[in-house]
PDB file of N, CA and C in Angstrom:
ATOM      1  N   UNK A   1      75.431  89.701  25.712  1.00  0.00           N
ATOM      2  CA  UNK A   1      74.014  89.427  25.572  1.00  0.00           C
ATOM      3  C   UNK A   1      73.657  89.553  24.102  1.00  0.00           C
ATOM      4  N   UNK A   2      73.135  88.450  23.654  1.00  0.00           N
ATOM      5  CA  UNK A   2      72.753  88.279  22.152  1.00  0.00           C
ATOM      6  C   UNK A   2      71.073  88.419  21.693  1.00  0.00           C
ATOM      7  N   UNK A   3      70.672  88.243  20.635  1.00  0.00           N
ATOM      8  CA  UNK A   3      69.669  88.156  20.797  1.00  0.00           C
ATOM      9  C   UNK A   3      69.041  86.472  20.859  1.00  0.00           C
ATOM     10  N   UNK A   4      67.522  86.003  20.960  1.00  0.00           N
ATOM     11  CA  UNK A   4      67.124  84.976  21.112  1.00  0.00           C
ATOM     12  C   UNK A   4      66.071  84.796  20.435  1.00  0.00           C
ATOM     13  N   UNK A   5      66.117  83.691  19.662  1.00  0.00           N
ATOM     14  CA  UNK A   5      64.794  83.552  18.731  1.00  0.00           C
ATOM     15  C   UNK A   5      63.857  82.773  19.264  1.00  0.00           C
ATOM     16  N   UNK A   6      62.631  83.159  18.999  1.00  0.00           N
ATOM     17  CA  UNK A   6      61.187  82.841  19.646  1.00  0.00           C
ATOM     18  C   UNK A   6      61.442  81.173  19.717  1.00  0.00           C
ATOM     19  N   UNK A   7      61.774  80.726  19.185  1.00  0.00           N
ATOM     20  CA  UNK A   7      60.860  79.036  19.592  1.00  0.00           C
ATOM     21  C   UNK A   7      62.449  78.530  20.881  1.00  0.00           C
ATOM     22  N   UNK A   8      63.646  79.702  20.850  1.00  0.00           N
ATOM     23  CA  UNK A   8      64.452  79.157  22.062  1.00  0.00           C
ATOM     24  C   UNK A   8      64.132  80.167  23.279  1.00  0.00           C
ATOM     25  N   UNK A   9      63.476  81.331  22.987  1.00  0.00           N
ATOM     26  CA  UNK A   9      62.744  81.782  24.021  1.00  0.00           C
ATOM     27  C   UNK A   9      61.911  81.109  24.886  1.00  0.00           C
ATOM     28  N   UNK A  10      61.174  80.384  23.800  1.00  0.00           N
ATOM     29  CA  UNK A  10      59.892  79.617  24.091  1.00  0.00           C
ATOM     30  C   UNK A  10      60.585  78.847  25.046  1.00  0.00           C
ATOM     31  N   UNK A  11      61.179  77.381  24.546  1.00  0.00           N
ATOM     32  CA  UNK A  11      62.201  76.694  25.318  1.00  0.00           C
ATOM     33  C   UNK A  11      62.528  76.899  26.547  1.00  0.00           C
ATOM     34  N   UNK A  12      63.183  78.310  26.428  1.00  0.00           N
ATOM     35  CA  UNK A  12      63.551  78.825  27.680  1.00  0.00           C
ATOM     36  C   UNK A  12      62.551  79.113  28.918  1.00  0.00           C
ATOM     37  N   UNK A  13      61.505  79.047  28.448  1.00  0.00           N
ATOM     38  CA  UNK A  13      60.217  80.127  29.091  1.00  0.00           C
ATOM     39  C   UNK A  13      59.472  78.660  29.797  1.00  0.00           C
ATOM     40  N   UNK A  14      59.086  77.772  29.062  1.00  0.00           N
ATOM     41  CA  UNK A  14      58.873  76.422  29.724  1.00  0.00           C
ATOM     42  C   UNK A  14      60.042  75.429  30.539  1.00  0.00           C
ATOM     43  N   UNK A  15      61.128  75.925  30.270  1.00  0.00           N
ATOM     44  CA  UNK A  15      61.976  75.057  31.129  1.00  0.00           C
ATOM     45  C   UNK A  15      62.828  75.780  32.391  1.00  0.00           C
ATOM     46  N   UNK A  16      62.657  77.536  32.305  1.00  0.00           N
ATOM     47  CA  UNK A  16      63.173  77.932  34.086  1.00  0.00           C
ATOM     48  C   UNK A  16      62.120  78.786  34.190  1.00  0.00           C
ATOM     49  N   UNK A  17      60.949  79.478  33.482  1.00  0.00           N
ATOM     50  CA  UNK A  17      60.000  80.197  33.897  1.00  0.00           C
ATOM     51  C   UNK A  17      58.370  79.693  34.561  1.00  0.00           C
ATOM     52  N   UNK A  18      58.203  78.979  33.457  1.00  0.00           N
ATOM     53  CA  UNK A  18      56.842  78.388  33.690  1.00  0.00           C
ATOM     54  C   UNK A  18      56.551  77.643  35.065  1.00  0.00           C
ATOM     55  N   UNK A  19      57.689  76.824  35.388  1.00  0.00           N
ATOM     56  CA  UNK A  19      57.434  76.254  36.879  1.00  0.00           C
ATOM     57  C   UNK A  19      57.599  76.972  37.759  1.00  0.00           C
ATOM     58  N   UNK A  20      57.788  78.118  37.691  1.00  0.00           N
ATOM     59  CA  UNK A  20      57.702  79.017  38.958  1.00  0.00           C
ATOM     60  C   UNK A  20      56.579  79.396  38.775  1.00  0.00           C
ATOM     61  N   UNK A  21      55.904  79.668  37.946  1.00  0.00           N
ATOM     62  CA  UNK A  21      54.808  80.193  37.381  1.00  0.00           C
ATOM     63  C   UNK A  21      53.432  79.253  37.887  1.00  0.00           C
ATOM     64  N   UNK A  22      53.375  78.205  37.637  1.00  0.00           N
ATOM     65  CA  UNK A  22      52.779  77.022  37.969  1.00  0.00           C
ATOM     66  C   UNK A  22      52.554  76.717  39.598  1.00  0.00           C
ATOM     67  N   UNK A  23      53.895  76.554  40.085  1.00  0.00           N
ATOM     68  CA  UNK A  23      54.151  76.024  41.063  1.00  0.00           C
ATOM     69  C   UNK A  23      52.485  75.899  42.002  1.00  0.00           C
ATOM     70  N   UNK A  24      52.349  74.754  42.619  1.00  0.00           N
ATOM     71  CA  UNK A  24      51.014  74.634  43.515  1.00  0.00           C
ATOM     72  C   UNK A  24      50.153  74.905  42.945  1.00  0.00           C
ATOM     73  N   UNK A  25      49.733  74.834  41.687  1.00  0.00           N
ATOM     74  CA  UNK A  25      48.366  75.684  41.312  1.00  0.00           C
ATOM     75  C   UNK A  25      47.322  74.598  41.252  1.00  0.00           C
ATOM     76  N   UNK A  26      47.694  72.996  41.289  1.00  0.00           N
ATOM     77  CA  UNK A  26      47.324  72.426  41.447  1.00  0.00           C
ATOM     78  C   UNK A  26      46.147  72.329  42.742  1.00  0.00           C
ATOM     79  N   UNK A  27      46.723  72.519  43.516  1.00  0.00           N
ATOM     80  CA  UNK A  27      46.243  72.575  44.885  1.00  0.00           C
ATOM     81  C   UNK A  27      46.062  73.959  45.675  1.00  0.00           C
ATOM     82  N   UNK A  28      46.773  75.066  45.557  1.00  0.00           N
ATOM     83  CA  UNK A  28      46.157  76.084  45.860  1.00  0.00           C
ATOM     84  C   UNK A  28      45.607  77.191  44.545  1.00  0.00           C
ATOM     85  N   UNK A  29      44.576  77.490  44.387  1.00  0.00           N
ATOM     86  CA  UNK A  29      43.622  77.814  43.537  1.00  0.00           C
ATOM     87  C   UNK A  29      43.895  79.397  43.711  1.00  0.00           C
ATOM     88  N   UNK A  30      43.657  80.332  42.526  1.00  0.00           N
ATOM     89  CA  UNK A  30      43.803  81.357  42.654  1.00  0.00           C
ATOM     90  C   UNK A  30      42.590  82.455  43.208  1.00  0.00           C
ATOM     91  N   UNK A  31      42.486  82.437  43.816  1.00  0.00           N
ATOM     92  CA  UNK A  31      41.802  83.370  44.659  1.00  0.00           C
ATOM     93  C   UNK A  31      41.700  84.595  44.920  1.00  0.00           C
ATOM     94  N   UNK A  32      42.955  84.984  45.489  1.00  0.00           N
ATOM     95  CA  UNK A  32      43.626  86.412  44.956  1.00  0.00           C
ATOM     96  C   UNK A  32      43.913  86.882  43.718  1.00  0.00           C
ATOM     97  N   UNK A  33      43.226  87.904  43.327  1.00  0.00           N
ATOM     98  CA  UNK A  33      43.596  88.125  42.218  1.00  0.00           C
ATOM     99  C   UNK A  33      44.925  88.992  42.275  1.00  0.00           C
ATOM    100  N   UNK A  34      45.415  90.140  43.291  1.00  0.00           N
ATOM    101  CA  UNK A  34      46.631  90.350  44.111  1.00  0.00           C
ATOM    102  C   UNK A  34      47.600  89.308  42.677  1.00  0.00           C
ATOM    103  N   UNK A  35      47.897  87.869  43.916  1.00  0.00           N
ATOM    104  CA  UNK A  35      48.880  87.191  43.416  1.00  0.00           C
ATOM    105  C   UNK A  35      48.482  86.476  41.680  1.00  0.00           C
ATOM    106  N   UNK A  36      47.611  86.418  41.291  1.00  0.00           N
ATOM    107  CA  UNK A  36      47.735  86.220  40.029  1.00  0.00           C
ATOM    108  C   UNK A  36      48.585  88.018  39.109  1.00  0.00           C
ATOM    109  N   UNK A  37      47.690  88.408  39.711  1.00  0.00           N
ATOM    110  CA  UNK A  37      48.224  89.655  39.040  1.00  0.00           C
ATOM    111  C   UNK A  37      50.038  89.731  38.856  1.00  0.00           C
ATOM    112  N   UNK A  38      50.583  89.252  39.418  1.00  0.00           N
ATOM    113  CA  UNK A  38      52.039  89.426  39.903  1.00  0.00           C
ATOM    114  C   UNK A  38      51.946  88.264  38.838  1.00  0.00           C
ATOM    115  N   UNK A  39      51.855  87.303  38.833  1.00  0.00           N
ATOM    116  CA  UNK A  39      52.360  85.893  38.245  1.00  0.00           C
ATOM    117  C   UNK A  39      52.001  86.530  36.565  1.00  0.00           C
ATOM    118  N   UNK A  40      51.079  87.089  36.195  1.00  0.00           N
ATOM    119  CA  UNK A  40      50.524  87.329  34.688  1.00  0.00           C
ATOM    120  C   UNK A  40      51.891  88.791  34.800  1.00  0.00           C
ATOM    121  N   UNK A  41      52.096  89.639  35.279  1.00  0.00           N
ATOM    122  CA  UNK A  41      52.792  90.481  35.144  1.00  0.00           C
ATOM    123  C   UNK A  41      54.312  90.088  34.667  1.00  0.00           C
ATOM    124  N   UNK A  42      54.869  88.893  35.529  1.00  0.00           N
ATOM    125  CA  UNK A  42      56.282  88.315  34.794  1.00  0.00           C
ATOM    126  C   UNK A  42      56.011  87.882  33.898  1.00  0.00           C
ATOM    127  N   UNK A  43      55.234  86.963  33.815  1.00  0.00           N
ATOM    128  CA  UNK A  43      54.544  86.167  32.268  1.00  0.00           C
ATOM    129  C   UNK A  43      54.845  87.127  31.264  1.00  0.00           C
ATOM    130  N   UNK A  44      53.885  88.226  31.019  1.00  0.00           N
ATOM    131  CA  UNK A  44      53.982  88.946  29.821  1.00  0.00           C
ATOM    132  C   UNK A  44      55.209  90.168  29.863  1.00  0.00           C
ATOM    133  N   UNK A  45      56.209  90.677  31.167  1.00  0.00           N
ATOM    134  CA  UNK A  45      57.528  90.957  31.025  1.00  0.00           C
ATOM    135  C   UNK A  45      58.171  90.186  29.720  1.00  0.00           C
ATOM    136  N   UNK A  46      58.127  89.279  30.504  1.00  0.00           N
ATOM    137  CA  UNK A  46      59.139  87.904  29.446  1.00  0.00           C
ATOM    138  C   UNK A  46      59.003  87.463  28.356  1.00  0.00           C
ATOM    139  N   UNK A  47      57.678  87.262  27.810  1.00  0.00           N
ATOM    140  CA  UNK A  47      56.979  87.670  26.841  1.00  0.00           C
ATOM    141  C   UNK A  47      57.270  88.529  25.771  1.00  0.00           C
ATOM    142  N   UNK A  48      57.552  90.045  26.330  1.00  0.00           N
ATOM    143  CA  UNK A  48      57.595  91.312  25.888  1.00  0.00           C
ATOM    144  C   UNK A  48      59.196  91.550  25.435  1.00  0.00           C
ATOM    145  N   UNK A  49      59.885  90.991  26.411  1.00  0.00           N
ATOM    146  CA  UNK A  49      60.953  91.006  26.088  1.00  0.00           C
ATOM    147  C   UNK A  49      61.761  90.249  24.926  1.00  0.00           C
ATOM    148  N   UNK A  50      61.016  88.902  25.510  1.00  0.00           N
ATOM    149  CA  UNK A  50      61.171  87.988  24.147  1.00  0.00           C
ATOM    150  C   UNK A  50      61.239  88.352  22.189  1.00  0.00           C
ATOM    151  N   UNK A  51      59.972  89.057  22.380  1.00  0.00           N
ATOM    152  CA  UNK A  51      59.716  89.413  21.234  1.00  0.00           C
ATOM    153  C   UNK A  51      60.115  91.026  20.956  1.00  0.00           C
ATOM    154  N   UNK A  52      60.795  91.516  22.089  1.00  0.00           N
ATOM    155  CA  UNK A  52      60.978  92.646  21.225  1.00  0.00           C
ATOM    156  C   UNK A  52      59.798  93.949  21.309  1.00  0.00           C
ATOM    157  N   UNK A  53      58.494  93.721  21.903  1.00  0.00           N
ATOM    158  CA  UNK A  53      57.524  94.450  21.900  1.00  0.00           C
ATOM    159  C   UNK A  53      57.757  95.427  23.583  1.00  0.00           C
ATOM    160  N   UNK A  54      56.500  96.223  22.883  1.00  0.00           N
ATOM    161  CA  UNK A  54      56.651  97.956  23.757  1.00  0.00           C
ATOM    162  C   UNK A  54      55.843  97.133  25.271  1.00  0.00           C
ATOM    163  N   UNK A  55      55.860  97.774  26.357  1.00  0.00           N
ATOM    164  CA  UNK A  55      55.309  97.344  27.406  1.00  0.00           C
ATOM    165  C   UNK A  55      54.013  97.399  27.399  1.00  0.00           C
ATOM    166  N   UNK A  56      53.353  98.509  26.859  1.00  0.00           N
ATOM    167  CA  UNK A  56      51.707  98.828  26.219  1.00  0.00           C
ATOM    168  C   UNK A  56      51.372  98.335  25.255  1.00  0.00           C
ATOM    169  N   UNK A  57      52.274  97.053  24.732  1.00  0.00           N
ATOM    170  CA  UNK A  57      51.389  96.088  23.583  1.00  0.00           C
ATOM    171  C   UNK A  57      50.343  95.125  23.691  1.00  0.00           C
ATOM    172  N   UNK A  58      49.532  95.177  23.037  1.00  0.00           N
ATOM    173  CA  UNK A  58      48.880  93.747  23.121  1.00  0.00           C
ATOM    174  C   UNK A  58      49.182  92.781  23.906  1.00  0.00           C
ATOM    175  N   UNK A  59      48.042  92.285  24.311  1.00  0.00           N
ATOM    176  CA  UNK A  59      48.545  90.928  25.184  1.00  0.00           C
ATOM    177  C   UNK A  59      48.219  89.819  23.838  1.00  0.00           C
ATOM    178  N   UNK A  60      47.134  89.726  23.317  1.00  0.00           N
ATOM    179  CA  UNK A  60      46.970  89.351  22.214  1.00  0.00           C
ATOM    180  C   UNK A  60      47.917  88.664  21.487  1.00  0.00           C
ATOM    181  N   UNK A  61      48.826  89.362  20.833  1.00  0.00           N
ATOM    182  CA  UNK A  61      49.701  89.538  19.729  1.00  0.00           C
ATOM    183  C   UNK A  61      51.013  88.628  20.688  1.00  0.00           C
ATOM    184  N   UNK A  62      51.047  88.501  21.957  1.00  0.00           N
ATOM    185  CA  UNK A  62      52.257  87.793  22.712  1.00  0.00           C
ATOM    186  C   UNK A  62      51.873  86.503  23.065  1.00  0.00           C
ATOM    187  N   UNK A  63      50.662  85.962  22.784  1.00  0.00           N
ATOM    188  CA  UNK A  63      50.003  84.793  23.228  1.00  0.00           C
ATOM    189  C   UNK A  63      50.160  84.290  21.865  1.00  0.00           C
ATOM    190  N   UNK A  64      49.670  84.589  20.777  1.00  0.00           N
ATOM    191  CA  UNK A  64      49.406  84.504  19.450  1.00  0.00           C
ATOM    192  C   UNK A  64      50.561  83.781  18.564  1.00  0.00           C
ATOM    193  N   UNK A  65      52.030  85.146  18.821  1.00  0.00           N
ATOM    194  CA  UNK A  65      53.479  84.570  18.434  1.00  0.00           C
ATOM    195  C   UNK A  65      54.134  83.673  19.002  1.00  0.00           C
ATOM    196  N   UNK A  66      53.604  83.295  20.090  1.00  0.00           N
ATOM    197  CA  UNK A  66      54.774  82.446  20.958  1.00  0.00           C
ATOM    198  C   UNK A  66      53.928  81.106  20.953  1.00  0.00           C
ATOM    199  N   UNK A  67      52.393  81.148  21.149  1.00  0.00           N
ATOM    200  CA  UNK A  67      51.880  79.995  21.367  1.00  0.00           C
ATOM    201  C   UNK A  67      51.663  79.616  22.850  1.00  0.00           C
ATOM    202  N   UNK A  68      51.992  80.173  23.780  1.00  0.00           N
ATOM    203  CA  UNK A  68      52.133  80.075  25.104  1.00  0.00           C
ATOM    204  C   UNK A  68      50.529  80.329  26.054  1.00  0.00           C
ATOM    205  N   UNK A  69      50.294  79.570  26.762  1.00  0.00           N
ATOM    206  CA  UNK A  69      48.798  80.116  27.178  1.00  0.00           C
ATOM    207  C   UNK A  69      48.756  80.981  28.261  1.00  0.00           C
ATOM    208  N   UNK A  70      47.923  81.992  28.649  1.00  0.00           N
ATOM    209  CA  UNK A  70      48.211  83.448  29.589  1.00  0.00           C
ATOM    210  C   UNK A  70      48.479  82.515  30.942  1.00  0.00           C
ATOM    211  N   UNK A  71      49.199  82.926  31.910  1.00  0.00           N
ATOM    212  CA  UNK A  71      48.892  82.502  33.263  1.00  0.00           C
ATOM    213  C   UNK A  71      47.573  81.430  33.803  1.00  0.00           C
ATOM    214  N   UNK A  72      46.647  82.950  34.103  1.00  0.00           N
ATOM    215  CA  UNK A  72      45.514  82.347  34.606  1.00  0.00           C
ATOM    216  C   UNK A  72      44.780  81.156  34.018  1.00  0.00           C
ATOM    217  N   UNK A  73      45.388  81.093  32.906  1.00  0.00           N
ATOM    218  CA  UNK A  73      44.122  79.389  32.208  1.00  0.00           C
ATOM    219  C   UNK A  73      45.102  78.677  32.257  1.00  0.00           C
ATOM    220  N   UNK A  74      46.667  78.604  32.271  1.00  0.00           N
ATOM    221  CA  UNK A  74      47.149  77.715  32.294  1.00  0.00           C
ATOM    222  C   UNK A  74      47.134  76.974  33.623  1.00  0.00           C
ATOM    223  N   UNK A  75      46.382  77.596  34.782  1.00  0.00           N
ATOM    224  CA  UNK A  75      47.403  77.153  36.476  1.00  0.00           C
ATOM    225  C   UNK A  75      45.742  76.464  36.114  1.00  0.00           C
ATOM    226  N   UNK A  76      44.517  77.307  36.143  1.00  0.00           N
ATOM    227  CA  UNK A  76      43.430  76.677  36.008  1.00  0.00           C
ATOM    228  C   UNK A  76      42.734  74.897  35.241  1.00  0.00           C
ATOM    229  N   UNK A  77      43.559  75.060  33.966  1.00  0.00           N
ATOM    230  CA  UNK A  77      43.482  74.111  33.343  1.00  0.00           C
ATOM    231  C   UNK A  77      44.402  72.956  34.390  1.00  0.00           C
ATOM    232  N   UNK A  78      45.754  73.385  34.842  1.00  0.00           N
ATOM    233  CA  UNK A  78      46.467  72.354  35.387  1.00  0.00           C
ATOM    234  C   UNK A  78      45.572  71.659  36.766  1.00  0.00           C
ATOM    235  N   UNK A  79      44.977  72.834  37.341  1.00  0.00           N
ATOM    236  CA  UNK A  79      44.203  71.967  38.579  1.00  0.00           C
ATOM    237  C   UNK A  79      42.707  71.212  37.956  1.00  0.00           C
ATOM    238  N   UNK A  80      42.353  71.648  36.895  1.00  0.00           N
ATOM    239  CA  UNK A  80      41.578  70.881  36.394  1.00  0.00           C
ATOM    240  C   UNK A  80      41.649  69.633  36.065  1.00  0.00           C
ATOM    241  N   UNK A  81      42.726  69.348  35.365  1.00  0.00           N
ATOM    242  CA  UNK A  81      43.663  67.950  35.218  1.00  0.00           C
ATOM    243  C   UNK A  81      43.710  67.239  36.133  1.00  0.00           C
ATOM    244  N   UNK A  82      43.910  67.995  37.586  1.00  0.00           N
ATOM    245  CA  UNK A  82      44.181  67.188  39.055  1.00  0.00           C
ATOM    246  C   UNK A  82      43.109  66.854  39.326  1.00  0.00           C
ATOM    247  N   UNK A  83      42.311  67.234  38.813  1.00  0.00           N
ATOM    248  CA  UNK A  83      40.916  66.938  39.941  1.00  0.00           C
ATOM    249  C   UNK A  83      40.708  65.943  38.691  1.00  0.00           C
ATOM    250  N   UNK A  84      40.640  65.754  37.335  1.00  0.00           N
ATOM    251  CA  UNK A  84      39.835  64.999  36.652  1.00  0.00           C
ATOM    252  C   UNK A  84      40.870  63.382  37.022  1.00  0.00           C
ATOM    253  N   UNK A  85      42.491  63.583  37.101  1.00  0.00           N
ATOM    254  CA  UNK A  85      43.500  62.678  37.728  1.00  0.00           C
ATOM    255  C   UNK A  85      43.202  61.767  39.094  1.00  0.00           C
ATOM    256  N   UNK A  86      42.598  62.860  39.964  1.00  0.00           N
ATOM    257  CA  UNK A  86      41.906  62.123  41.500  1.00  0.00           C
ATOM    258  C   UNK A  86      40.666  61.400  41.137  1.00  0.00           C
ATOM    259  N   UNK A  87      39.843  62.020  40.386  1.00  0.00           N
ATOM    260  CA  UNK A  87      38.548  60.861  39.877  1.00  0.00           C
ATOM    261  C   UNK A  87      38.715  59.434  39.345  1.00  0.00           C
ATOM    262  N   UNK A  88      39.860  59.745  38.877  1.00  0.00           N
ATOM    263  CA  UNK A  88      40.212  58.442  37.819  1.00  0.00           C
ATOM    264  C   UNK A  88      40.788  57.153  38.550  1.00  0.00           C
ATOM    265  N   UNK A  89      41.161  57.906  40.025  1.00  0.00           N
ATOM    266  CA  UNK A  89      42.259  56.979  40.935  1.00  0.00           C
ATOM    267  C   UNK A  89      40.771  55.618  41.399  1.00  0.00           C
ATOM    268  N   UNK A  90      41.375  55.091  42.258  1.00  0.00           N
ATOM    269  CA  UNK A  90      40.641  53.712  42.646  1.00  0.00           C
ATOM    270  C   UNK A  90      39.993  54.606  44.026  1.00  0.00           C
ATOM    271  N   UNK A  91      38.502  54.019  44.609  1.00  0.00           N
ATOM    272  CA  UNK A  91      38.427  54.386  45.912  1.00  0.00           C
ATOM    273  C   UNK A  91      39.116  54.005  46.854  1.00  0.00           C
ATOM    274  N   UNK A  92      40.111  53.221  46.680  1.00  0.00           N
ATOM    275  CA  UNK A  92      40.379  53.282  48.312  1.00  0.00           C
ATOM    276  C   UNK A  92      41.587  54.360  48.325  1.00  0.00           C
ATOM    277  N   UNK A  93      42.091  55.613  47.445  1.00  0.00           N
ATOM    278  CA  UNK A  93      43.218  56.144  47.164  1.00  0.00           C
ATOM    279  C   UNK A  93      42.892  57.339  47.851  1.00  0.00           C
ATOM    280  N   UNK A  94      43.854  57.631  48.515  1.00  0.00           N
ATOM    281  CA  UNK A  94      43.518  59.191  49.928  1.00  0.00           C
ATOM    282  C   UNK A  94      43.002  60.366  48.961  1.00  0.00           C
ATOM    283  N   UNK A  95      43.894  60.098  47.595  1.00  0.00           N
ATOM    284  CA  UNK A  95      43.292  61.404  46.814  1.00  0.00           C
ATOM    285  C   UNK A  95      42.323  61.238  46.093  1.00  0.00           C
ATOM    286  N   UNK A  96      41.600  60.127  46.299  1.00  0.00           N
ATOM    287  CA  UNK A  96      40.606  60.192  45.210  1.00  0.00           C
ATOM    288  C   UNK A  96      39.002  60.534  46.704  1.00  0.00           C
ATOM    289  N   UNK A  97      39.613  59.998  47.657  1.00  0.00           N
ATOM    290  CA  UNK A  97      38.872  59.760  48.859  1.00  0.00           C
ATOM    291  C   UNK A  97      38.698  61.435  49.680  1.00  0.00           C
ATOM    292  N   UNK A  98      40.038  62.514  49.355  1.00  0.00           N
ATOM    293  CA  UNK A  98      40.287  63.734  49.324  1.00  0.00           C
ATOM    294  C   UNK A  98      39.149  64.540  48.560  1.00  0.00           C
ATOM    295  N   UNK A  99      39.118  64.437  46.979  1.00  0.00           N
ATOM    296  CA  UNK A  99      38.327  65.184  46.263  1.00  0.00           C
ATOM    297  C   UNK A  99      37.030  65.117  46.364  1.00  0.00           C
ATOM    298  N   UNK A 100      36.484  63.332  47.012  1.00  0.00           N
ATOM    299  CA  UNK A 100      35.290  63.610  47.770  1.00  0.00           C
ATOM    300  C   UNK A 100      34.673  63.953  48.568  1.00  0.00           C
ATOM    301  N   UNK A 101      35.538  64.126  49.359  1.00  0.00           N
ATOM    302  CA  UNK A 101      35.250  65.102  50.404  1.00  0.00           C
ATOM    303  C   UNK A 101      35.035  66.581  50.120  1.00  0.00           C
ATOM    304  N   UNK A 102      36.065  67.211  49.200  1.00  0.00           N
ATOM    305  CA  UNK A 102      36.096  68.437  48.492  1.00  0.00           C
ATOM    306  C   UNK A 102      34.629  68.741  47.833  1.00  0.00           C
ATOM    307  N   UNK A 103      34.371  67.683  47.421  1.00  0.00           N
ATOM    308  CA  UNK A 103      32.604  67.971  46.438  1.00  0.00           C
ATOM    309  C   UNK A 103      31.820  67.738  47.460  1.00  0.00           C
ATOM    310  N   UNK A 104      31.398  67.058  48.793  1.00  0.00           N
ATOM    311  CA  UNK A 104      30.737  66.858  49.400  1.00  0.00           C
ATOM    312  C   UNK A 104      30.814  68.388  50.412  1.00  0.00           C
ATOM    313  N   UNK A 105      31.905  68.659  50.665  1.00  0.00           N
ATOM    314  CA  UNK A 105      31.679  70.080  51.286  1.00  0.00           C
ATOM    315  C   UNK A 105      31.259  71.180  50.089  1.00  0.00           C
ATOM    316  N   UNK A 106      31.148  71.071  49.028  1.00  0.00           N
ATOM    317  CA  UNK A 106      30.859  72.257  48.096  1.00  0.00           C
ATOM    318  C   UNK A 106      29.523  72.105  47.895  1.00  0.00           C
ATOM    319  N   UNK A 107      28.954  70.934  47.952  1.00  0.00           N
ATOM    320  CA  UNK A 107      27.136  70.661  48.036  1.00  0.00           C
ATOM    321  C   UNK A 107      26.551  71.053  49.335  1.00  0.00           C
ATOM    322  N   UNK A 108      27.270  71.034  50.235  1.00  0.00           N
ATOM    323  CA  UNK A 108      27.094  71.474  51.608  1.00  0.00           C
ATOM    324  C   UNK A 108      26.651  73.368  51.681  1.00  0.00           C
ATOM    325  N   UNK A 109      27.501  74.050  50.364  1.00  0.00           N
ATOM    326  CA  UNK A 109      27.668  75.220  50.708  1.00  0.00           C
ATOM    327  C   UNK A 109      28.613  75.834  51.599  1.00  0.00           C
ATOM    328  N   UNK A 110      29.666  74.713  52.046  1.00  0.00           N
ATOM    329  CA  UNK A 110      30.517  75.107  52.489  1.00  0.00           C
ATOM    330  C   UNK A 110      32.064  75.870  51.823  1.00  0.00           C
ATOM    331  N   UNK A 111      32.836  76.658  51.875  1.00  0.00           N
ATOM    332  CA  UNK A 111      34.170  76.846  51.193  1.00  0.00           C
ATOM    333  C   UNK A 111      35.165  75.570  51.551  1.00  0.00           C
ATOM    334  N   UNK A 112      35.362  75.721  49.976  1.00  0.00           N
ATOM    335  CA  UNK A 112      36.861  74.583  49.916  1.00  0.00           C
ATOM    336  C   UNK A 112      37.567  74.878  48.631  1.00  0.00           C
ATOM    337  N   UNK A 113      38.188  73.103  48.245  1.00  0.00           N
ATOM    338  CA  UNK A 113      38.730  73.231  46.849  1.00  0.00           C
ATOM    339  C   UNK A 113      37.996  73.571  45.974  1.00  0.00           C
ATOM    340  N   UNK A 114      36.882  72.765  45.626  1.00  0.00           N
ATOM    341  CA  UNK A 114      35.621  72.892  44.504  1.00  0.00           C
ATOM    342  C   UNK A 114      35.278  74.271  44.574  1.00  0.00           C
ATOM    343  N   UNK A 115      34.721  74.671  45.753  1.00  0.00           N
ATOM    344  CA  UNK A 115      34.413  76.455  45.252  1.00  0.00           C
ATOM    345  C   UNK A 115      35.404  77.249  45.023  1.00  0.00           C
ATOM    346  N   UNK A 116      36.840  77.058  45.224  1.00  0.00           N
ATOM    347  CA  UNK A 116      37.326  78.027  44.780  1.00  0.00           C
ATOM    348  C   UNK A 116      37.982  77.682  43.321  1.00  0.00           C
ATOM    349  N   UNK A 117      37.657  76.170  42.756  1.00  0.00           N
ATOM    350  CA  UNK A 117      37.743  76.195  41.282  1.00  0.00           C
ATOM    351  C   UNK A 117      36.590  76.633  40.396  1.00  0.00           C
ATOM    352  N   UNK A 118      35.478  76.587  41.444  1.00  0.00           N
ATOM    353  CA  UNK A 118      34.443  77.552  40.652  1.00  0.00           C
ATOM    354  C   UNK A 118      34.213  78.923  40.491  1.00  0.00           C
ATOM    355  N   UNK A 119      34.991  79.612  41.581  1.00  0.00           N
ATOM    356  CA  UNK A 119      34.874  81.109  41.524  1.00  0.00           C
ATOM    357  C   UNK A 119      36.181  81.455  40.647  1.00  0.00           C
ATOM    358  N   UNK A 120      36.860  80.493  40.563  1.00  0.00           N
ATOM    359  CA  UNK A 120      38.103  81.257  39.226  1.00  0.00           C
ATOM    360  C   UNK A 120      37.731  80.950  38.418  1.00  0.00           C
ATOM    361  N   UNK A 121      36.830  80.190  37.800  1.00  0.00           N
ATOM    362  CA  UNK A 121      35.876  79.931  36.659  1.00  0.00           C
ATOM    363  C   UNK A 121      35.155  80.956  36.223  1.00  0.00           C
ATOM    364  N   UNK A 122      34.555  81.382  37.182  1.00  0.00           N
ATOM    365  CA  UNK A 122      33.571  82.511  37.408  1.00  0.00           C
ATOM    366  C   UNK A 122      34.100  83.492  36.907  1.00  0.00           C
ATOM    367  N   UNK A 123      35.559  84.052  37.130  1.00  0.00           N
ATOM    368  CA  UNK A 123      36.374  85.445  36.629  1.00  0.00           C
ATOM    369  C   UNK A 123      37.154  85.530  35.595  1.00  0.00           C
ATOM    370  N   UNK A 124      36.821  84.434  34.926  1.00  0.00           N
ATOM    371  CA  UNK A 124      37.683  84.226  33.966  1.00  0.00           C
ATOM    372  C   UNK A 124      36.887  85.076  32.527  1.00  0.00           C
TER     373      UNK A 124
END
C-alpha cells in the first residue's frame, strides 16, 4: 500500500465511489436523514483518508482540496437535473407525462416527488 495523490484519489473517488454514492437519487429523494447520514459519513471517511486528515477535521478544508461536492447537494442537484431533463422531453413522453403528474399532486397538497424535492431543499 502506497501512498495516492489527490487528483488520482479524486479519479478514484468518481469512478468506484461516487456511484454508489449517487445511486437512485434521481428518483428516490432523500428523506431520511438516517440514510443520508451514512452516505455523507463514507464520503468524508474517504475524503479523510485521501488527504491524510484527523477524523475531527473540517469538513470544509476536504471539500475545498479535492473539489468534490458534499453528498447531500450532489444527489440533490442530480435529481434536479432529472426533473429539469423530464420538462424538456416532448408531451407525449411517459416521463415528461410522469413529472406532471408529480406537480399536479404537489398543488393538490398531496405527498410525492415534488414535495420531497422541496423538503430536502428545505434542510439544506
Amino acid at each position: 500500500v502506497g501512498t495516492l495523490s489527490v487528483p488520482d484519489g479524486v479519479q478514484l473517488y468518481y469512478a468506484r465511489i461516487d456511484p454508489y454514492l449517487t445511486y437512485g437519487c434521481k428518483i428516490a429523494i432523500d428523506v431520511d436523514t438516517v440514510g443520508i447520514k451514512k452516505l455523507e459519513d463514507a464520503q468524508l471517511a474517504y475524503l479523510r483518508r485521501l488527504l491524510g486528515l484527523h477524523r475531527r477535521s473540517i469538513r470544509a478544508a476536504l471539500f475545498s482540496e479535492t473539489g468534490i461536492m458534499p453528498i447531500r447537494y450532489r444527489r440533490i442537484i442530480l435529481a434536479l437535473q432529472y426533473a429539469k431533463y423530464a420538462l424538456s422531453q416532448q408531451d407525449s413522453y411517459f416521463v415528461k407525462r410522469t413529472y406532471q403528474d408529480a406537480v399536479s399532486l404537489f398543488r393538490q397538497g398531496k405527498s410525492g416527488w415534488v414535495g420531497d424535492i422541496q423538503n430536502c431543499l428545505s434542510r439544506l
